[in-house]
Structure formats: structure tokens, C-alpha cells
N, C-alpha and C. Protein backbone atom coordinates (compact mmCIF):
# COMPACT_ATOMS: atom_id res chain seq x y z
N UNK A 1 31.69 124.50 134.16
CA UNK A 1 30.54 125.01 134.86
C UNK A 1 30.95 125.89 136.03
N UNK A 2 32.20 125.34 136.20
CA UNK A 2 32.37 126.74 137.52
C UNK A 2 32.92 127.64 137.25
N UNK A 3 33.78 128.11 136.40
CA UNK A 3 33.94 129.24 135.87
C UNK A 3 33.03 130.03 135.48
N UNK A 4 31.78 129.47 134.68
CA UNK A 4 30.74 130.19 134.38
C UNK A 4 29.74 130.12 135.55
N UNK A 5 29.53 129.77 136.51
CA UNK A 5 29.36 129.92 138.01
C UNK A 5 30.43 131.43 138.60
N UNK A 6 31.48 131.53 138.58
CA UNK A 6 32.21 132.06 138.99
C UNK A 6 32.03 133.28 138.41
N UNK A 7 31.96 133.69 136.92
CA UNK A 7 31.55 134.63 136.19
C UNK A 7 29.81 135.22 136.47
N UNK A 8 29.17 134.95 136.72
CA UNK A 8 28.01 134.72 137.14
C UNK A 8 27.78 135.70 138.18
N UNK A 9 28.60 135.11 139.00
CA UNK A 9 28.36 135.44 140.44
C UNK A 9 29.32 136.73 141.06
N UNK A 10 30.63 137.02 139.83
CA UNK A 10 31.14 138.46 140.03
C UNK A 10 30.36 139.30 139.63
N UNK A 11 29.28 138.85 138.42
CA UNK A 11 28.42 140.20 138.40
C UNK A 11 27.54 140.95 139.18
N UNK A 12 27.75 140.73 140.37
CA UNK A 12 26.72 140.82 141.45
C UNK A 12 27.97 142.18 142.15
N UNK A 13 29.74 141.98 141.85
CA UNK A 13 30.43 142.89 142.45
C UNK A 13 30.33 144.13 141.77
N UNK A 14 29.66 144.97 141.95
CA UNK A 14 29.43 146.21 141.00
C UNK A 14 29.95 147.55 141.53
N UNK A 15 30.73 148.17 140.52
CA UNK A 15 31.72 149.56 141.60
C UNK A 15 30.64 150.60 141.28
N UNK A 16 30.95 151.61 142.17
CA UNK A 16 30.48 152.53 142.52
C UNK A 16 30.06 153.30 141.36
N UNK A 17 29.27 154.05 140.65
CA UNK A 17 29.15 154.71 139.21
C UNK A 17 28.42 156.30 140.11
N UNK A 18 28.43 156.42 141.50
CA UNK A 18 27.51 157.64 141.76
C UNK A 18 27.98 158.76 141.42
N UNK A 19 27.27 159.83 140.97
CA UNK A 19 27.68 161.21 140.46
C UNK A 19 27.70 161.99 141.59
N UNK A 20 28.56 162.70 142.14
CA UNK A 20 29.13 163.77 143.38
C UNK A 20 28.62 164.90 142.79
N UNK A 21 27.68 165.71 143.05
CA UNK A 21 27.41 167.08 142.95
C UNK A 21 28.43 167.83 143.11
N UNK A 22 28.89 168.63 142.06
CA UNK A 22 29.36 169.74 142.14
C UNK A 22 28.94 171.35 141.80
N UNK A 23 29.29 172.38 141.87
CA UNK A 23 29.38 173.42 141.52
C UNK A 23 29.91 173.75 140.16
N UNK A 24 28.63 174.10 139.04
CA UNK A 24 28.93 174.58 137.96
C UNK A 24 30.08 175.45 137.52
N UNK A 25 30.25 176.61 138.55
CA UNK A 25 31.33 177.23 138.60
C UNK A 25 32.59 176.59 138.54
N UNK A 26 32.84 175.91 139.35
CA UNK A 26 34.06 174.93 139.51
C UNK A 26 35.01 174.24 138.56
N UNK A 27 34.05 174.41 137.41
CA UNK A 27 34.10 173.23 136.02
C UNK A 27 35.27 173.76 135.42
N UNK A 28 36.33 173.32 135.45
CA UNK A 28 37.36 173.82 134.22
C UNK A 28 37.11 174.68 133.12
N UNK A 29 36.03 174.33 132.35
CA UNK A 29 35.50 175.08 131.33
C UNK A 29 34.51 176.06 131.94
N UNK A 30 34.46 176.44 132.49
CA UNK A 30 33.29 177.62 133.32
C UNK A 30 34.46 178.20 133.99
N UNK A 31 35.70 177.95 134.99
CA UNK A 31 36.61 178.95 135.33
C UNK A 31 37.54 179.58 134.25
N UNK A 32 38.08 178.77 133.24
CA UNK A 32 38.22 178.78 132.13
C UNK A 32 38.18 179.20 130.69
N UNK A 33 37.28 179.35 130.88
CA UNK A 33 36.23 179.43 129.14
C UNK A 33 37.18 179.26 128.44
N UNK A 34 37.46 177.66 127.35
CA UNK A 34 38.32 177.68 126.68
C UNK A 34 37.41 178.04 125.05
N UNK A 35 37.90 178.31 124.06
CA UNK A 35 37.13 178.31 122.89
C UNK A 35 36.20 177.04 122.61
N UNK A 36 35.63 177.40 121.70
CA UNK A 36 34.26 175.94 121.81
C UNK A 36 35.22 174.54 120.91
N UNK A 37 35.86 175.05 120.40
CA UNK A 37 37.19 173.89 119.94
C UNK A 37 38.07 173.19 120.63
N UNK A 38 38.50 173.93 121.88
CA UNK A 38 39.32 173.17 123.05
C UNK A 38 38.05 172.86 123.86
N UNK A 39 37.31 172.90 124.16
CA UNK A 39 36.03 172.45 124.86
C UNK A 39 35.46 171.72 124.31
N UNK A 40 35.57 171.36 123.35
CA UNK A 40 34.58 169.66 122.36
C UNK A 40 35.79 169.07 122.44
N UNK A 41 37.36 168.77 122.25
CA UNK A 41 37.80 168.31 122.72
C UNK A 41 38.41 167.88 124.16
N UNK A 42 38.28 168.33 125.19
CA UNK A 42 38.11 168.30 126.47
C UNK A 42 36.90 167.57 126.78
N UNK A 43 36.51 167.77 126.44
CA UNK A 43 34.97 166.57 126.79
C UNK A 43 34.77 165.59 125.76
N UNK A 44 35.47 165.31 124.92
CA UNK A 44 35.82 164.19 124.17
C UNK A 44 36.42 163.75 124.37
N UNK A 45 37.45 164.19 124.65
CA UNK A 45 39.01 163.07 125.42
C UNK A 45 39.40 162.73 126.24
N UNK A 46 38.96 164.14 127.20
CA UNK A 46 39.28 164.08 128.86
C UNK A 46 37.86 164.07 129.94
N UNK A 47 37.55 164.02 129.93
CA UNK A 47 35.98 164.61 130.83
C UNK A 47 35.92 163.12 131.19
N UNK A 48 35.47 162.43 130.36
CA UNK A 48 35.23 160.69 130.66
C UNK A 48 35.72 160.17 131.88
N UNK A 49 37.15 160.62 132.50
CA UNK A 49 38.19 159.75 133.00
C UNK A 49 38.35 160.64 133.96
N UNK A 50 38.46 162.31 133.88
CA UNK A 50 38.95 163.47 134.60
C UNK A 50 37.84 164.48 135.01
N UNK A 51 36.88 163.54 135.32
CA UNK A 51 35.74 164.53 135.58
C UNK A 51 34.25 163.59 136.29
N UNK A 52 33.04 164.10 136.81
CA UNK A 52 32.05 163.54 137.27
C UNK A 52 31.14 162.92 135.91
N UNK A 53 31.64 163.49 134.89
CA UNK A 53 30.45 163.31 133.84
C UNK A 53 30.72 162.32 133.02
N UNK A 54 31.42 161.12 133.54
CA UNK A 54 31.33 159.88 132.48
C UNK A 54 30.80 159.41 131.98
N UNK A 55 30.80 159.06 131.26
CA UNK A 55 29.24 158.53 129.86
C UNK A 55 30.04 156.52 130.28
N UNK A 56 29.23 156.04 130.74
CA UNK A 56 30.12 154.53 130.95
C UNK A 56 29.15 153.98 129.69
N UNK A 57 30.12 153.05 129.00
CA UNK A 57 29.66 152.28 127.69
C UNK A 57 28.98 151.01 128.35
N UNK A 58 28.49 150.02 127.30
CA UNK A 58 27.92 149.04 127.71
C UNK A 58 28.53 148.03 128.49
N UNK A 59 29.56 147.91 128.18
CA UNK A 59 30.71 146.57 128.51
C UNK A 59 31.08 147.26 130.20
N UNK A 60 31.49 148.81 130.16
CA UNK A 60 31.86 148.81 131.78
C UNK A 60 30.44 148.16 132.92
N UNK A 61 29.50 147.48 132.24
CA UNK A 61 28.93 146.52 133.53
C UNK A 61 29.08 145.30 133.65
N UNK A 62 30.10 144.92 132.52
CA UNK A 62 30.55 143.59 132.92
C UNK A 62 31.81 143.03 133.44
N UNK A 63 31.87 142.43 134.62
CA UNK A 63 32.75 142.27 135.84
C UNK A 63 33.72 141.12 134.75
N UNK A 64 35.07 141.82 135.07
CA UNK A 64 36.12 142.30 135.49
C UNK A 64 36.36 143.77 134.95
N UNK A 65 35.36 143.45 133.50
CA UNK A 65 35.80 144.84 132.84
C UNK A 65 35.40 145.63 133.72
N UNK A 66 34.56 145.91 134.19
CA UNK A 66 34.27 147.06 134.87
C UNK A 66 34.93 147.31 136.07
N UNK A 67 35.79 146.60 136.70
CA UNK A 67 36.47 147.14 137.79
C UNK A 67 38.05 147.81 137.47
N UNK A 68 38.14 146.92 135.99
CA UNK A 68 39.48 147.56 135.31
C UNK A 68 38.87 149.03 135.10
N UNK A 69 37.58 149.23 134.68
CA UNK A 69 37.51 150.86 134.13
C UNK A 69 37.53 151.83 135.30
N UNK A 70 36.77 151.13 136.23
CA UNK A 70 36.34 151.99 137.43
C UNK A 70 37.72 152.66 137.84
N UNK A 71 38.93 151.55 137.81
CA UNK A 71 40.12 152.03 138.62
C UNK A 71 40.71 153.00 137.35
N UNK A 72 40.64 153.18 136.46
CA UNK A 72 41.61 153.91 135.52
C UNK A 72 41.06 155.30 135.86
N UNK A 73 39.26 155.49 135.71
CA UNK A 73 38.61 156.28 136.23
C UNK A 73 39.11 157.45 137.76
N UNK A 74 38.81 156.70 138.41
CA UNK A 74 39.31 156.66 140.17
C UNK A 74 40.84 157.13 139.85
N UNK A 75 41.57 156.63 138.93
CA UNK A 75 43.12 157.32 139.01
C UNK A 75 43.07 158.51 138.42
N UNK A 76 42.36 158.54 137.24
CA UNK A 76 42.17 159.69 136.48
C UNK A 76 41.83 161.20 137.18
N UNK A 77 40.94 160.68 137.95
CA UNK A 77 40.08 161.81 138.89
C UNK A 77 41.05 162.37 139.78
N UNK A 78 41.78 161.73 140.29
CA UNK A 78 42.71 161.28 141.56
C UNK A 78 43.77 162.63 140.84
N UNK A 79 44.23 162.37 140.02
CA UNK A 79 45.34 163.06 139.09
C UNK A 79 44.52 165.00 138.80
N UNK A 80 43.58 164.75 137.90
CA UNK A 80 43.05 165.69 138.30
C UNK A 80 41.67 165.59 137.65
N UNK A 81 40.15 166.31 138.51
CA UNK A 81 38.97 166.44 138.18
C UNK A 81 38.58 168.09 137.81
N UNK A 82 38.36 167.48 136.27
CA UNK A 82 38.32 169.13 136.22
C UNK A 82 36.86 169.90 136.53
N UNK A 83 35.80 168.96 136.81
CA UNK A 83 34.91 169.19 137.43
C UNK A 83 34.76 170.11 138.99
N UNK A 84 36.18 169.61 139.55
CA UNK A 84 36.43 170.63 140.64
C UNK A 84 38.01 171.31 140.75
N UNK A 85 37.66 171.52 139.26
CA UNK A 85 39.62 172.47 138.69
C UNK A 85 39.07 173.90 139.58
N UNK A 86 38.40 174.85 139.65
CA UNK A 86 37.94 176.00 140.49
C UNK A 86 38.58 175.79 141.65
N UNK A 87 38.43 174.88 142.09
CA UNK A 87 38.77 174.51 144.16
C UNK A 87 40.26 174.31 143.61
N UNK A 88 41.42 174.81 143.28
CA UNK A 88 42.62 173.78 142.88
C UNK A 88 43.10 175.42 142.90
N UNK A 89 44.36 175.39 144.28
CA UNK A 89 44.73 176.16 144.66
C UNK A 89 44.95 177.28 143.21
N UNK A 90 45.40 178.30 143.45
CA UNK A 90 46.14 178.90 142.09
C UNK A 90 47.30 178.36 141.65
N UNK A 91 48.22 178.60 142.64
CA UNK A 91 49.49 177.76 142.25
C UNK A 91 49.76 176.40 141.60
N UNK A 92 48.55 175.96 142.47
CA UNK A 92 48.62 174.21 141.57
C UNK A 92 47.81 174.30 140.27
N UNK A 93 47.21 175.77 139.81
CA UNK A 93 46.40 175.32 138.66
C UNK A 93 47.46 175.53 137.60
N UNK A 94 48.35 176.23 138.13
CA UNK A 94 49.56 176.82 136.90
C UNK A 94 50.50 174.93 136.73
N UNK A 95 50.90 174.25 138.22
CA UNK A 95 51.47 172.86 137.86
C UNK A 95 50.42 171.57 136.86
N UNK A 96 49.25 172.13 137.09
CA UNK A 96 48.04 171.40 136.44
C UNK A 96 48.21 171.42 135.37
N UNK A 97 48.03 173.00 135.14
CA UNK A 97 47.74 173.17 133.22
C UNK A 97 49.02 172.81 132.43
N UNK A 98 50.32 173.12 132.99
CA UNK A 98 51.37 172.31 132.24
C UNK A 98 51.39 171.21 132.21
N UNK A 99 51.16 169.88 133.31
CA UNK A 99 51.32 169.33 133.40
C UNK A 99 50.38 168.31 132.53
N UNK A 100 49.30 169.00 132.34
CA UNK A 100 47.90 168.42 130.92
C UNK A 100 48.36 168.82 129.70
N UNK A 101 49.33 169.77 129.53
CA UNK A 101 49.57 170.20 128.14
C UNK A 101 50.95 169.04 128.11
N UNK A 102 52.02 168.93 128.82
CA UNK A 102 52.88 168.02 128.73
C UNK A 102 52.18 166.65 128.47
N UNK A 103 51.70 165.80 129.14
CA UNK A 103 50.97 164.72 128.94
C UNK A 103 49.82 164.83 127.34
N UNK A 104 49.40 165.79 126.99
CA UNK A 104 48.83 165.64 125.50
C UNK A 104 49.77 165.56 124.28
N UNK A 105 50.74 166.89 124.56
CA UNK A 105 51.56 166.56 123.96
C UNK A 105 52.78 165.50 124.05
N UNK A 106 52.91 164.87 124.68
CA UNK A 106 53.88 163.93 124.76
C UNK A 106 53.14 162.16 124.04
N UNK A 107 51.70 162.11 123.73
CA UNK A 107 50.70 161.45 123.59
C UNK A 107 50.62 160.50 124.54
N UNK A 108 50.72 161.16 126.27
CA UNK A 108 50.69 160.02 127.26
C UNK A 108 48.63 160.04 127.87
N UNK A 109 48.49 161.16 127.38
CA UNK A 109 46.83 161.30 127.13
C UNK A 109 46.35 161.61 126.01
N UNK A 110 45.05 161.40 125.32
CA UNK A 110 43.96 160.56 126.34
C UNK A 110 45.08 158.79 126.19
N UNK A 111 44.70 158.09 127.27
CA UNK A 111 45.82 156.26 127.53
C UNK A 111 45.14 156.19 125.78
N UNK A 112 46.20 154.97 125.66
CA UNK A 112 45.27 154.58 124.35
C UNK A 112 44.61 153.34 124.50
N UNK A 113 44.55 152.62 125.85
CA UNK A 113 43.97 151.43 125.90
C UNK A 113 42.26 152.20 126.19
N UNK A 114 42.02 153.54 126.37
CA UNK A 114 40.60 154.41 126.65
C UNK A 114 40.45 154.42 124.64
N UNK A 115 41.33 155.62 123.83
CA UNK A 115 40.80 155.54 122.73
C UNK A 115 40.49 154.50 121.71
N UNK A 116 41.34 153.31 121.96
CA UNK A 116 40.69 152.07 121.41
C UNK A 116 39.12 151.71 120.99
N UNK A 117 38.34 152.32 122.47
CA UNK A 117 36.75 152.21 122.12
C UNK A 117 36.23 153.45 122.07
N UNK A 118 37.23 154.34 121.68
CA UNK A 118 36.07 155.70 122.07
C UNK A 118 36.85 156.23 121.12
N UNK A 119 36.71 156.18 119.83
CA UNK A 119 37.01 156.87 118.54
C UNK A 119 37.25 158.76 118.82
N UNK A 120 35.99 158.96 119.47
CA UNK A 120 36.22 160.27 119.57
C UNK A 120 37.20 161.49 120.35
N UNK A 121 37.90 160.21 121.27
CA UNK A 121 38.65 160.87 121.84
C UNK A 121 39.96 160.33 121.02
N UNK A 122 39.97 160.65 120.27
CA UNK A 122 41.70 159.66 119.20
C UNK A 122 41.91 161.18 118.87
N UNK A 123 42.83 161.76 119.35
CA UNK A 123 43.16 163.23 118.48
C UNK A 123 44.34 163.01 117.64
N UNK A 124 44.11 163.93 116.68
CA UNK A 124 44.99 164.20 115.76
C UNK A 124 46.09 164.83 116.29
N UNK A 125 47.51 165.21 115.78
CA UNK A 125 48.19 165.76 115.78
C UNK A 125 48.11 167.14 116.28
N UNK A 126 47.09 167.56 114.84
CA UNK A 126 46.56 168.91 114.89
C UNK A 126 45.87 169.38 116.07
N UNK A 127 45.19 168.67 116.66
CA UNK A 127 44.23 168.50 117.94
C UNK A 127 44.90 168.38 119.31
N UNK A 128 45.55 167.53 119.49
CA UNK A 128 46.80 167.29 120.18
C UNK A 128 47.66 168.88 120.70
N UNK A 129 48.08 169.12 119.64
CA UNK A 129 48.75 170.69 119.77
C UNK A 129 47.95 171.84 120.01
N UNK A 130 46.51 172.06 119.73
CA UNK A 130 45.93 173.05 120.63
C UNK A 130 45.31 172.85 121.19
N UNK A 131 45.20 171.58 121.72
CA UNK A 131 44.86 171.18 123.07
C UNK A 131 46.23 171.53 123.88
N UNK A 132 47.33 171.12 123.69
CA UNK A 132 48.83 171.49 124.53
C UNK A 132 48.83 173.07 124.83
N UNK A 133 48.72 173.55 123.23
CA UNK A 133 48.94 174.82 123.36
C UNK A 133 47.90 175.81 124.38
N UNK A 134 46.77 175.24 123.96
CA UNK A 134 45.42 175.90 125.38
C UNK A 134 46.16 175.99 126.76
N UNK A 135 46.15 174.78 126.76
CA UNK A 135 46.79 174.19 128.28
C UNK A 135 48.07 175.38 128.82
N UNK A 136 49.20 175.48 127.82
CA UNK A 136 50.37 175.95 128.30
C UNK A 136 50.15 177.87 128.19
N UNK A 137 49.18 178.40 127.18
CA UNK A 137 48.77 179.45 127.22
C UNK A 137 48.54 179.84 128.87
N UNK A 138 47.24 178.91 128.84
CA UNK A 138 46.59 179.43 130.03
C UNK A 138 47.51 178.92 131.23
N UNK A 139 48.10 178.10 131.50
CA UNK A 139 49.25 178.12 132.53
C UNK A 139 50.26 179.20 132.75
N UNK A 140 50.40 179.70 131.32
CA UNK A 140 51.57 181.15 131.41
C UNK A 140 50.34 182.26 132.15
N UNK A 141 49.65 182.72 131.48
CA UNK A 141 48.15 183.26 132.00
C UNK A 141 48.27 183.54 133.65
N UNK A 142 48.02 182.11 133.78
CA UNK A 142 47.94 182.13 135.54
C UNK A 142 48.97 182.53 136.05
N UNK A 143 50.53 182.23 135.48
CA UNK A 143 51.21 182.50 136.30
C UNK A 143 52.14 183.81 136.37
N UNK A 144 51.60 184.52 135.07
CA UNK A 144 51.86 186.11 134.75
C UNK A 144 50.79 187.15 135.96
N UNK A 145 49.71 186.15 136.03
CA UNK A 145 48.57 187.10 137.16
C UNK A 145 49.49 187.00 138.23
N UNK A 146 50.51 186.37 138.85
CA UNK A 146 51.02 185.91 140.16
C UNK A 146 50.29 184.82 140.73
N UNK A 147 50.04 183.90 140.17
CA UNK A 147 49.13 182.69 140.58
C UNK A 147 50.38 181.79 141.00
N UNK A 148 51.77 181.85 140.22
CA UNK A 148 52.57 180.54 141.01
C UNK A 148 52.99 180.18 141.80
């Protein structure tokens, strides 16, 4: 009974879920414009975790789970939000975009303890690589303009 007392009564600890207004402009895919193929994947795989626009499933309102998601979230953002990729110096957008194409391709993103429940972000191989390849394009991109 006290455990389920105890369970009970963490559901009352609830993290933060508020959406931060940003600037449309700002959006990775609006400074950006990647093709509509790297952009359904970007918001399938990454947006959830790396951005304001999380879609939270049913289970992130139940305490513990939900403070495990909140923080993967909160790190994710932390690392980078591409919701405010626009504000992200030039120079750091050129260490950014490699650094997202290294991590896809290396399969250290999307975590896989995230694609476990979210089928849609499970990329293929094929998917995987032009998602990398987007990424490292447009990092050469930036840093051929003199962005590095």
C-alpha cells in the first residue's frame, strides 16, 4: 500500500511541457529549406527531442516516466534546438551541421531507447545517409560562404 501511495502521489510531480515561442524564421527548415524528404525526416526523428514541437505520447504523463523523457528532451534541446538553429552563430552552424550528420551517421541519433516507441523515427540505412549527407552538404555550403 505504500508504494502505491508513493506512486500516487509522484503523479502530482509534473515537468514542465510549456511551448517557448519562437520565430518561424529561425526554424532550421525555414533558414534551411531542406528538400521535403530531409524535412519529413527531420521532424520524424529529430524535432521531438531537438526542437519546441514535441508531440509527448501518452505514457510521458506518467511519473517516473515522464521525468526520464523530460530530461532526454532538456538534453536534446541543450545540444541543439533547431527551432532556434537561425540565432546559432554562423560558425557554429557549420560545427552543428557536421556534427548532426556525424551522429546520424554513426547511428548515435535518433537514441534508440526514443525509436523503440516511435517507429517513425527508426531510419533506414538509406535514410540515415541523406539525412548525413544533407547535413554535411549544407555544412560544406556554410563554410565555402566564409561562415567558419
Amino acid at each position: 500500500m505504500g508504494l502505491l501511495g508513493v506512486f500516487v502521489l509522484i503523479q502530482f510531480i509534473q515537468p514542465d511541457r510549456s511551448v517557448v515561442a519562437t520565430a518561424p524564421s529561425q526554424d532550421l527548415c525555414a533558414a534551411l529549406q531542406p528538400p521535403a524528404s530531409v524535412a519529413e525526416l527531420l521532424k520524424a526523428a529529430c524535432y521531438d527531442c531537438h526542437s519546441y514541437e514535441t508531440r509527448y505520447p501518452w505514457y510521458s504523463r506518467i511519473a517516473p516516466v515522464s521525468w526520464w523523457i523530460t530530461n532526454h528532451i532538456s538534453e536534446g534541446r541543450e545540444q541543439i534546438n533547431f527551432n532556434t538553429f537561425g540565432a546559432v552563430s554562423p560558425r557554429d552552424r557549420v560545427e552543428v551541421l557536421k556534427e548532426c550528420s556525424e551522429e546520424v551517421l554513426d547511428g548515435h541519433m535518433p537514441l534508440r531507447s526514443y525509436t523503440w516507441m516511435h517507429a517513425k523515427a527508426r531510419l533506414s540505412a538509406e535514410q540515415r545517409r541523406a539525412l548525413a549527407d544533407w547535413f554535411s552538404a549544407r555544412a560544406r555550403y556554410s563554410g565555402a560562404k566564409g561562415e567558419e
